[in-house]
Protein backbone atom coordinates (compact mmCIF):
# COMPACT_ATOMS: atom_id res chain seq x y z
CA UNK A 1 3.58 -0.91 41.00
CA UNK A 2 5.61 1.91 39.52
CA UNK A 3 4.93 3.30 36.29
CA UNK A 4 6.75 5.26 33.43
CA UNK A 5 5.36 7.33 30.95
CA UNK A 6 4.81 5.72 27.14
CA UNK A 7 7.83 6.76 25.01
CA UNK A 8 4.60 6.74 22.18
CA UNK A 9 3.25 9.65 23.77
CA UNK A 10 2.91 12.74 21.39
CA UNK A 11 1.81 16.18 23.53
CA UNK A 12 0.21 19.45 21.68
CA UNK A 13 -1.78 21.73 21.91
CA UNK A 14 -4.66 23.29 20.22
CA UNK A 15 -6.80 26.80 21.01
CA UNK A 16 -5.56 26.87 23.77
CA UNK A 17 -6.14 23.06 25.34
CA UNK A 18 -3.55 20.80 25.29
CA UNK A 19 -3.98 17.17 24.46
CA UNK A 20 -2.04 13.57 24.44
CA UNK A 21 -2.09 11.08 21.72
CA UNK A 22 -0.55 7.69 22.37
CA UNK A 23 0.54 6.32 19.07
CA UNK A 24 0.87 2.88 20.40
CA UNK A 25 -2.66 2.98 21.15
CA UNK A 26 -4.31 5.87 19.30
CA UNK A 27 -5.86 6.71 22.73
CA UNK A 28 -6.41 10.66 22.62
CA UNK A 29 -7.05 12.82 25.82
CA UNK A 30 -7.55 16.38 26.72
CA UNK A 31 -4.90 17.61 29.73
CA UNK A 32 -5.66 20.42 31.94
CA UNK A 33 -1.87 21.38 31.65
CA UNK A 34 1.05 20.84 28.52
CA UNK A 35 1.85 17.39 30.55
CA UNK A 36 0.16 14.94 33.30
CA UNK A 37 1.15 13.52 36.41
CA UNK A 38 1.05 10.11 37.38
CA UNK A 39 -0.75 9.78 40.43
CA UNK A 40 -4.10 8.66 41.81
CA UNK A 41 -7.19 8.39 40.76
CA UNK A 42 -6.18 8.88 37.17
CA UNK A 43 -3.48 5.87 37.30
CA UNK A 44 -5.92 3.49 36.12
CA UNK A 45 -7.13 5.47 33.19
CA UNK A 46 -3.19 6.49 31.96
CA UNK A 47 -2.31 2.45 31.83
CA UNK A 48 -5.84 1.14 30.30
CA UNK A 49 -4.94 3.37 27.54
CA UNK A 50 -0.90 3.19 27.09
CA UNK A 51 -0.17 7.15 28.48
CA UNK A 52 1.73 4.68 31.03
CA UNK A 53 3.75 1.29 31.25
CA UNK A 54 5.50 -0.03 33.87
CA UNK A 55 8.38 0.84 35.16
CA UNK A 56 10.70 -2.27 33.84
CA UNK A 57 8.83 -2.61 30.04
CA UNK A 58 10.46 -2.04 27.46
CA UNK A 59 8.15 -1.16 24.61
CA UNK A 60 10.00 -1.43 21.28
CA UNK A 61 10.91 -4.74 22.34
CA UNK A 62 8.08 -5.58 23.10
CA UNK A 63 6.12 -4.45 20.08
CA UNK A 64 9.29 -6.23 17.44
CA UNK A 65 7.77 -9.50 19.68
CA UNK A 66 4.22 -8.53 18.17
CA UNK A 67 5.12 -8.32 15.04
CA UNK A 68 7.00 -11.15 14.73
CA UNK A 69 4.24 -13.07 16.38
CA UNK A 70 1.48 -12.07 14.25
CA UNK A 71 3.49 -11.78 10.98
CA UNK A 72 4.42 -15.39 11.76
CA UNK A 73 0.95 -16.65 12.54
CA UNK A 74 -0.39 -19.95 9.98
CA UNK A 75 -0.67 -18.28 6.43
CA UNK A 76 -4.50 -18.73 5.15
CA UNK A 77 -3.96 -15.77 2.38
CA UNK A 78 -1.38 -15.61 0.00
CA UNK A 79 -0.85 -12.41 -2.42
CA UNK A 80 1.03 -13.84 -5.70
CA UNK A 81 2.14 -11.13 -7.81
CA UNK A 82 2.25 -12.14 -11.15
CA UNK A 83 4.64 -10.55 -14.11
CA UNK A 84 2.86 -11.71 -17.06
CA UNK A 85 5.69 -9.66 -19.17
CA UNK A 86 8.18 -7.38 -18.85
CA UNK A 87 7.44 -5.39 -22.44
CA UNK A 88 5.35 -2.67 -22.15
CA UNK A 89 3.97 0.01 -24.80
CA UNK A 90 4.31 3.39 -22.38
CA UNK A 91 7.81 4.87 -21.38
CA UNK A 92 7.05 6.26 -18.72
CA UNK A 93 10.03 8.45 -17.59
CA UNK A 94 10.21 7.04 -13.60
CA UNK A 95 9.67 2.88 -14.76
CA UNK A 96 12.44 1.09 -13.35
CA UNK A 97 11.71 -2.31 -15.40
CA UNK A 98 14.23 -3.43 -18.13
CA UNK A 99 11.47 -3.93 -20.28
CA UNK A 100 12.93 -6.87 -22.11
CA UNK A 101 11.04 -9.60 -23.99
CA UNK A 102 10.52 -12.01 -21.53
CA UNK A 103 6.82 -12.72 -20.92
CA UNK A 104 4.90 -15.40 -18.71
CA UNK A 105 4.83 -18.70 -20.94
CA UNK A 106 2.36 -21.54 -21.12
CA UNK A 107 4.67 -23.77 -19.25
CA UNK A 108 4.88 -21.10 -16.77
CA UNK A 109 1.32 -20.96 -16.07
CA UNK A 110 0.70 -24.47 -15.77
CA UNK A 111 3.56 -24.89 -13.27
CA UNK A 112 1.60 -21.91 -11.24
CA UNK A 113 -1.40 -23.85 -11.57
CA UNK A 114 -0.02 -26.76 -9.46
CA UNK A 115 1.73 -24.91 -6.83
CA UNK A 116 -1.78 -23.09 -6.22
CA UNK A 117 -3.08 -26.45 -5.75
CA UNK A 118 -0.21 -27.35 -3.27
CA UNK A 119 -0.86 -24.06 -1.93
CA UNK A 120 -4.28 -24.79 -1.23
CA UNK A 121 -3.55 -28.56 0.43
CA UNK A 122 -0.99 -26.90 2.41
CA UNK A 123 -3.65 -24.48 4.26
CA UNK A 124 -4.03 -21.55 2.03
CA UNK A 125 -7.66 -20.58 2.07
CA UNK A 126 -7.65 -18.05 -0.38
CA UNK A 127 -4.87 -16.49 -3.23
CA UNK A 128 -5.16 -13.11 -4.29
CA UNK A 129 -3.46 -13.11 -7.54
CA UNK A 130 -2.13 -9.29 -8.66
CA UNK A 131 -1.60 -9.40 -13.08
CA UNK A 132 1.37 -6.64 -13.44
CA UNK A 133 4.13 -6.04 -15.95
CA UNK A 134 5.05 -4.02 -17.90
CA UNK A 135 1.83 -4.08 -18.99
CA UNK A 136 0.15 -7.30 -18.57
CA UNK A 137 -2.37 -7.09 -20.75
CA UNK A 138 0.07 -7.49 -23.57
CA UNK A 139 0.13 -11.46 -22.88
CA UNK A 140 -3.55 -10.93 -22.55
CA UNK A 141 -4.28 -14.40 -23.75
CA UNK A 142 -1.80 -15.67 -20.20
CA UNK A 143 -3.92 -13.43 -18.18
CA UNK A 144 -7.44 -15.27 -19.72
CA UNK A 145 -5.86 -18.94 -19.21
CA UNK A 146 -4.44 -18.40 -15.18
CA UNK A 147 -7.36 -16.91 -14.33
CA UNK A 148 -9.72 -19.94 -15.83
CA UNK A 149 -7.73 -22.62 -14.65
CA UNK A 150 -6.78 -20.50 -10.99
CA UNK A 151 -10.57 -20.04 -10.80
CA UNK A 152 -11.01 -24.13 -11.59
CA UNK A 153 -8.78 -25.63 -8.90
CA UNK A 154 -10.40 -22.91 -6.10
CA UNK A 155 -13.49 -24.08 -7.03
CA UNK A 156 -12.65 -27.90 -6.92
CA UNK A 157 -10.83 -27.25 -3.00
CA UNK A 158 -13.50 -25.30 -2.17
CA UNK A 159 -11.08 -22.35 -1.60
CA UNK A 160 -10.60 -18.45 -2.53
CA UNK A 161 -9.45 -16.93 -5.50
CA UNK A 162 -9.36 -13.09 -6.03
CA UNK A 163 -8.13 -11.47 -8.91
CA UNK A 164 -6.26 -7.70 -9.41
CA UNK A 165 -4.52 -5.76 -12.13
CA UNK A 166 -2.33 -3.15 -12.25
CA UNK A 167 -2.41 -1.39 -15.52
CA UNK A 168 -2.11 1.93 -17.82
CA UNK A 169 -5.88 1.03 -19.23
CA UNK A 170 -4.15 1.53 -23.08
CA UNK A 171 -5.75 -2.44 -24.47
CA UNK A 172 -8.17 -2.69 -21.26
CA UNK A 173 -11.73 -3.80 -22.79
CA UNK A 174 -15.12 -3.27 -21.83
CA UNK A 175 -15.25 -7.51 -23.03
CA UNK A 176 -12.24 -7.62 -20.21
CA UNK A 177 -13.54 -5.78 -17.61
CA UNK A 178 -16.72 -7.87 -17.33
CA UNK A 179 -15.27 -10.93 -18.07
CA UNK A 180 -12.61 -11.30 -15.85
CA UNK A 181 -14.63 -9.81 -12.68
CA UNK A 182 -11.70 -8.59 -10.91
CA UNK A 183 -11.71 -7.65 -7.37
CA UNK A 184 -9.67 -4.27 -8.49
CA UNK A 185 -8.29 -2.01 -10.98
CA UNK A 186 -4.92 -0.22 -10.30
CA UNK A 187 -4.57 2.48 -12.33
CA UNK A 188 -2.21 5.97 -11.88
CA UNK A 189 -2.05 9.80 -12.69
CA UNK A 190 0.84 11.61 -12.66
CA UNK A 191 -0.39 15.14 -12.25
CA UNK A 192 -2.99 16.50 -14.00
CA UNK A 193 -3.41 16.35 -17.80
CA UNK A 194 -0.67 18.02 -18.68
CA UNK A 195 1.89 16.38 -16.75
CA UNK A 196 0.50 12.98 -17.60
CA UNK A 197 1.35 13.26 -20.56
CA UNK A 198 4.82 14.78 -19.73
CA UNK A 199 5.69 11.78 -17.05
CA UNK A 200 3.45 8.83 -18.63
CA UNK A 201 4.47 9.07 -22.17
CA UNK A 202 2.85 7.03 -24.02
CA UNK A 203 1.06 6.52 -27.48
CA UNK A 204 -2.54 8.27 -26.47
CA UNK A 205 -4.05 10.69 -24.20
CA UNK A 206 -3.35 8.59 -21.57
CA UNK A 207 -5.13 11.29 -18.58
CA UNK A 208 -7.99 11.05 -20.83
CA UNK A 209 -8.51 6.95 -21.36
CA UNK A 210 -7.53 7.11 -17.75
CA UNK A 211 -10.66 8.76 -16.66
CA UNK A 212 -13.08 6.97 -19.37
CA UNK A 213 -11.97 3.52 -17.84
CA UNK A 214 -12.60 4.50 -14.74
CA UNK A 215 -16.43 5.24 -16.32
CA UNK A 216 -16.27 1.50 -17.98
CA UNK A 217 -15.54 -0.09 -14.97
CA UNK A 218 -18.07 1.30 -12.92
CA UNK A 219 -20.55 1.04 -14.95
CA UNK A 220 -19.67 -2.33 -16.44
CA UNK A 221 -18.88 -4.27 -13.06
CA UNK A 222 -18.63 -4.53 -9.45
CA UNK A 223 -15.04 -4.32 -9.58
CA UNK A 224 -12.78 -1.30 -6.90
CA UNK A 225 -10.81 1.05 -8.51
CA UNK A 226 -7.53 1.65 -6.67
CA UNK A 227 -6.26 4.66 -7.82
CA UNK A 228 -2.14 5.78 -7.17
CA UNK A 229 -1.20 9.43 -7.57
CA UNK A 230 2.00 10.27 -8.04
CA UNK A 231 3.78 13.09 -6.33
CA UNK A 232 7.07 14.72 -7.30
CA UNK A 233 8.28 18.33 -6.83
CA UNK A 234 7.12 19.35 -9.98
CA UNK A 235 3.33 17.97 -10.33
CA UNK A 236 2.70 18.07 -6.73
CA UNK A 237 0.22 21.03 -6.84
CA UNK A 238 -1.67 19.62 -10.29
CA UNK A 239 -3.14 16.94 -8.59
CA UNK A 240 -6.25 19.05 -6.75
CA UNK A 241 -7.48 19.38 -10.75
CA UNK A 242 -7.08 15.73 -11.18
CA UNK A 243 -8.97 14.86 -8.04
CA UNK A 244 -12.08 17.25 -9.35
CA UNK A 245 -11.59 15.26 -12.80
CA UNK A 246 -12.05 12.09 -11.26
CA UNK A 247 -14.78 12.66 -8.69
CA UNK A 248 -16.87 14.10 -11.81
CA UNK A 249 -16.64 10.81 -13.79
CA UNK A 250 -20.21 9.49 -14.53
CA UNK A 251 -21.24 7.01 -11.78
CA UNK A 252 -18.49 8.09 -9.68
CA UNK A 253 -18.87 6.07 -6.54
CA UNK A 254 -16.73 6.90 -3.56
CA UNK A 255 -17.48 3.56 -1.86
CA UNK A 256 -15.99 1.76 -4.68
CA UNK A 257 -12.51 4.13 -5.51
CA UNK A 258 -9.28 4.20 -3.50
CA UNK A 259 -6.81 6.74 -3.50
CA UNK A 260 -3.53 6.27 -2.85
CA UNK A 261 -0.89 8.68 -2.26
CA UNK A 262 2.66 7.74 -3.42
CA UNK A 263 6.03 9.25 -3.76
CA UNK A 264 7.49 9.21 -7.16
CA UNK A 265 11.38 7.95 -7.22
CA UNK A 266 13.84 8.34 -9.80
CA UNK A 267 14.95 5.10 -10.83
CA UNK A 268 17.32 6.74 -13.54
CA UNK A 269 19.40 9.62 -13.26
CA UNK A 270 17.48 11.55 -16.46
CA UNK A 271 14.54 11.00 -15.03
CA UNK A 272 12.64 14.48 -16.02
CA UNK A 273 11.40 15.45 -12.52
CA UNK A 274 13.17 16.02 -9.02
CA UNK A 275 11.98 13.61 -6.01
CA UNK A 276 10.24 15.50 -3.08
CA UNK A 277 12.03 15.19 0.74
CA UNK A 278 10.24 13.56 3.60
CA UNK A 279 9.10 16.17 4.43
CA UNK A 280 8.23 17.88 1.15
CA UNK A 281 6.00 14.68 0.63
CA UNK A 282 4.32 14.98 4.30
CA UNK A 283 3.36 18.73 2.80
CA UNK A 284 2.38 17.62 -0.33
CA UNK A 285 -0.05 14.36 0.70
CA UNK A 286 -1.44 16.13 3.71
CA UNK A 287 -2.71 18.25 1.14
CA UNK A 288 -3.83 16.01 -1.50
CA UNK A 289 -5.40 14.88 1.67
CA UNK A 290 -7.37 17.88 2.47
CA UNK A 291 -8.27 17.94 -1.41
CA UNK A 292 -9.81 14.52 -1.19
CA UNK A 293 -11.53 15.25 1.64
CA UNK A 294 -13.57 18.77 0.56
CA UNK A 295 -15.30 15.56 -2.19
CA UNK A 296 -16.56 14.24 0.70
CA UNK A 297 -14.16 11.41 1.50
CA UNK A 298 -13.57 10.46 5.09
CA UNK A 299 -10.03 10.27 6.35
CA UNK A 300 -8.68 7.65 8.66
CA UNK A 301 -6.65 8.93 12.02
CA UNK A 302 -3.43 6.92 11.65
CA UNK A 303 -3.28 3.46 13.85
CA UNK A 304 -0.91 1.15 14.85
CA UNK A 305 -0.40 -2.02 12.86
CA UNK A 306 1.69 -5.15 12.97
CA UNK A 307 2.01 -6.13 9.15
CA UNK A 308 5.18 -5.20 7.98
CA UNK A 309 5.81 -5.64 4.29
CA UNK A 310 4.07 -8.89 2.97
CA UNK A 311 6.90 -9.47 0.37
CA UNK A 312 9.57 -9.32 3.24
CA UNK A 313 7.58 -11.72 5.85
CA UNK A 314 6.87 -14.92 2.77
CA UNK A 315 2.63 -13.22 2.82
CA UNK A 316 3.07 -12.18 -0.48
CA UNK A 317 5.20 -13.16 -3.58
CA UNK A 318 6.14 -11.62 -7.15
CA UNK A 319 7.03 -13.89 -9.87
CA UNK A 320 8.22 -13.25 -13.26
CA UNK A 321 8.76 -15.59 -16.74
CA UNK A 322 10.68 -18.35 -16.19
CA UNK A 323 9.24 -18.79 -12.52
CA UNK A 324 12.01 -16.19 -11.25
CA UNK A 325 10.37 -14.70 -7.76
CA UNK A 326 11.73 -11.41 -7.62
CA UNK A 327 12.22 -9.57 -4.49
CA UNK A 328 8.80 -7.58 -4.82
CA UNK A 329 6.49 -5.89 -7.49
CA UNK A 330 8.48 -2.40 -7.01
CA UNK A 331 12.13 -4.19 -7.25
CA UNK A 332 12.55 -6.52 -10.16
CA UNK A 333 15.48 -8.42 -8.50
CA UNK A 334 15.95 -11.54 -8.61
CA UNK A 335 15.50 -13.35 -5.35
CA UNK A 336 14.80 -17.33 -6.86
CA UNK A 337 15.91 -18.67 -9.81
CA UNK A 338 12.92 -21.11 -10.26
CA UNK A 339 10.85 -20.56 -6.95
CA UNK A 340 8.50 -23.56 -5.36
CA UNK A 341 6.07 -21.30 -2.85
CA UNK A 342 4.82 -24.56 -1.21
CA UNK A 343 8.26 -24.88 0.32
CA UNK A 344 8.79 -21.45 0.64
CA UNK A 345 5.94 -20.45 2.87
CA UNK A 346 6.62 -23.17 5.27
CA UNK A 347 10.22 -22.72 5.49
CA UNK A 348 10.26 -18.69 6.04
CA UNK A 349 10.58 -17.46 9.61
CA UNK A 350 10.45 -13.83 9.39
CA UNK A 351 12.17 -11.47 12.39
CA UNK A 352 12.03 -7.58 12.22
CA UNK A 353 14.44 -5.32 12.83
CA UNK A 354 14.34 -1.70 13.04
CA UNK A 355 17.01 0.83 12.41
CA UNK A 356 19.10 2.48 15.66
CA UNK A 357 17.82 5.49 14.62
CA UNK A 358 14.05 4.36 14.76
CA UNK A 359 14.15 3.15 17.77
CA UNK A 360 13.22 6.43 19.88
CA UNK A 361 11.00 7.87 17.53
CA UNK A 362 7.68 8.61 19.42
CA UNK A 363 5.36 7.58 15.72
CA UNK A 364 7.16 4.29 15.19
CA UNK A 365 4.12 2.23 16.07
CA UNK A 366 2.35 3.81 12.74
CA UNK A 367 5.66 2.88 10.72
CA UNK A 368 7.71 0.13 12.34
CA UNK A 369 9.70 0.27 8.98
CA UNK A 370 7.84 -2.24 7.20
CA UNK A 371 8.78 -1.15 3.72
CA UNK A 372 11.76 -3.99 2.66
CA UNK A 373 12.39 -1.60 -0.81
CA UNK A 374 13.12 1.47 1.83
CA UNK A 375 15.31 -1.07 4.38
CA UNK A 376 17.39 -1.62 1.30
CA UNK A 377 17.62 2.06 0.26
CA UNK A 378 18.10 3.67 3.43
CA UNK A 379 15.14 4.82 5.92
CA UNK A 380 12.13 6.79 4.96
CA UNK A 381 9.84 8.38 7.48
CA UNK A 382 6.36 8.56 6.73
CA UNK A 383 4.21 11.40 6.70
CA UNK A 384 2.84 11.17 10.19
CA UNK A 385 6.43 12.03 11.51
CA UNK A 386 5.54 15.45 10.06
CA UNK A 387 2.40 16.27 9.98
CA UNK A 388 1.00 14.49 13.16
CA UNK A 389 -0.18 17.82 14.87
CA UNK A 390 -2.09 18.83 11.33
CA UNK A 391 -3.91 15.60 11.75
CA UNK A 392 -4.40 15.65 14.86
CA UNK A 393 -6.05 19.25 15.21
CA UNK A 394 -7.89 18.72 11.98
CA UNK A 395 -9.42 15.78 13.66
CA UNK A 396 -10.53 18.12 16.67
CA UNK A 397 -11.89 21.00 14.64
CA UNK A 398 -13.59 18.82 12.12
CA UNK A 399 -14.80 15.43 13.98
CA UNK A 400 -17.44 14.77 11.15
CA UNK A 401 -14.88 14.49 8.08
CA UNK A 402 -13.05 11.68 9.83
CA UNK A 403 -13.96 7.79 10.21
CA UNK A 404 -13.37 6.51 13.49
């Protein structure tokens, strides 16, 4: 058998070792020189852990055939993003929603309710249902009804139903929070305090009610808290502050909060802030990174995975008044006019594709382009493309900070 070395291989070095990490695999080896040989006894090892292939394989096609196989696989969850209006009562400066007055009706809802229970005789085991806007809790009273009547037919098929919300936390209740029982909160900062306010403008102290729902909701329920930061040229090094804000929060539980790092985009060309580069942001979350970790949170080394985009493969759908799906929750065009998912989950056949100029980079297993938004916008790289080595070497110097 001849062999060929992984095109997923990334070589470095650190103090003066120098080390191979397959990205394909996440295998990670010390080398007694800058490269390896392939020859006995140490053939056996290099394949089991994807340092080599064979000779003939061809690995991007071969991981596209992955993907498409196990983004194609039966559906048993569906995510259902749901715009229960489009108003909202913050302007914040980067929202790229028309805010119009078009909210989630009562005939709207009920025509939900029946495709979830066409969902569920179709195979769906469980919906995850995501309330967004604008600001959903504006059409509170919606929100109340889908999630009584969702909650009714689950219960009747003997199915799932789990409930999330994305919102700014201005009308969020402590009567809400422990009546709903959602599964999690989104909520985001935009800097600390001060910028905040400048990006998230907005009738109240919105850093401030940001941090005392946070409080509520721990203390009120079992719900997560998934918590987006995000990072533009301009805010990028407030964020450590915020970080210390939010780990300090009474009952602060590190188990039960998320942190997400995000890119902020300009949507608008007066947008009051400047977008970071690639590789600004690669800087700039690696480290927000670092900050989250001196609390005492664990970092993940980067793996592999095969979900691309659930909005792009029919796992996931966003639909607005009217029943219009749009093409996901961070692009608000239209994609149905009146959409039936029961037909559309079992007519979508999903294929990826990846860019030419994707197809030789060596951390394309961590990426594999999943984002649809970015496909449509022009590519994106991710952070690892960047910072890989920093990760990497952090990993080896500090073994304890990391979860396997």
């Amino acid at each position: 058998m001849r062999y060929k070395k992984s095109k997923f291989n990334y070589f470095f070095g650190f103090k003066g070792d120098y080390y191979v990490y397959n990205t394909n695999t996440s295998a990670l080896a010390q080398l007694e020189t800058e490269d390896f040989e392939i020859e006995d006894p140490y053939v056996g090892p290099l394949f089991d852990n994807g340092y080599i292939v064979e000779q003939d394989k061809d690995e991007v096609k071969d991981l596209i055939q992955n993907i498409n196989t196990y983004a194609n696989l039966p559906k048993k969850e569906l995510d259902i993003t749901i715009i229960l209006t489009e108003m909202c009562n913050f302007r914040c400066v980067y929202c790229y929603q028309t805010k119009n007055v078009h909210t989630f009706s009562k005939e709207d809802a009920d025509n939900l309710i029946n495709q979830a229970n066409a969902l569920y005789e179709k195979g769906i085991e469980v919906l995850n249902i995501h309330y967004f806007g604008g600001e959903p809790l504006l059409n509170v009273d919606m929100l109340r009804y889908l999630d009584i009547e969702l909650k009714k037919v689950a219960e009747s098929k003997n199915k799932g139903y789990r409930s999330y919300i994305t919102t700014n936390g201005s009308m969020l209740t402590k009567d809400l929070i422990k009546e709903i029982g959602f599964d999690t909160f989104y909520l985001t900062f935009d800097g600390n305090r001060d910028w905040q306010n400048k990006l998230k403008v907005s009738p109240i102290d919105s850093y401030e009610n940001n941090l005392k729902i946070i409080e509520a909701i721990l203390s009120l329920s079992q719900s997560n808290i998934n918590i987006r930061l995000n990072v533009c040229k301009e805010n990028q090094d407030s964020f450590v502050e915020t970080i210390q804000d939010i780990v300090s929060v009474k009952g602060y539980d590190k188990e039960r909060i998320k942190f997400e790092i995000s890119p902020l985009k300009k949507f608008t060309a007066n947008a009051r802030f400047e977008e970071l580069s690639p590789r600004e942001y690669a800087k700039a979350h690696w480290k927000l990174e670092q900050a989250l970790k001196e609390t005492g949170i664990k970092l993940f080394l980067p793996k592999p995975f095969l979900q691309p985009c659930k909005y792009i493969t029919g796992n996931a759908f966003c639909i607005g008044p009217s029943m219009k799906s749009c093409y996901c929750s961070s692009d608000d065009t239209v994609i149905h006019e009146k959409v039936d998912l029961a037909k559309c989950i079992c007519d979508k056949r999903y294929e990826h594709q990846l860019p030419e100029e994707c197809l030789e980079c060596n951390v394309m297993p961590l990426c594999i382009h999943s984002c649809g938004l970015l496909k449509k916008d022009g590519a994106a790289c991710i952070p690892e493309k960047f910072i890989l080595k920093e990760i990497l070497c952090d990993f080896l110097e500090y073994p304890e900070t990391w979860k396997e």
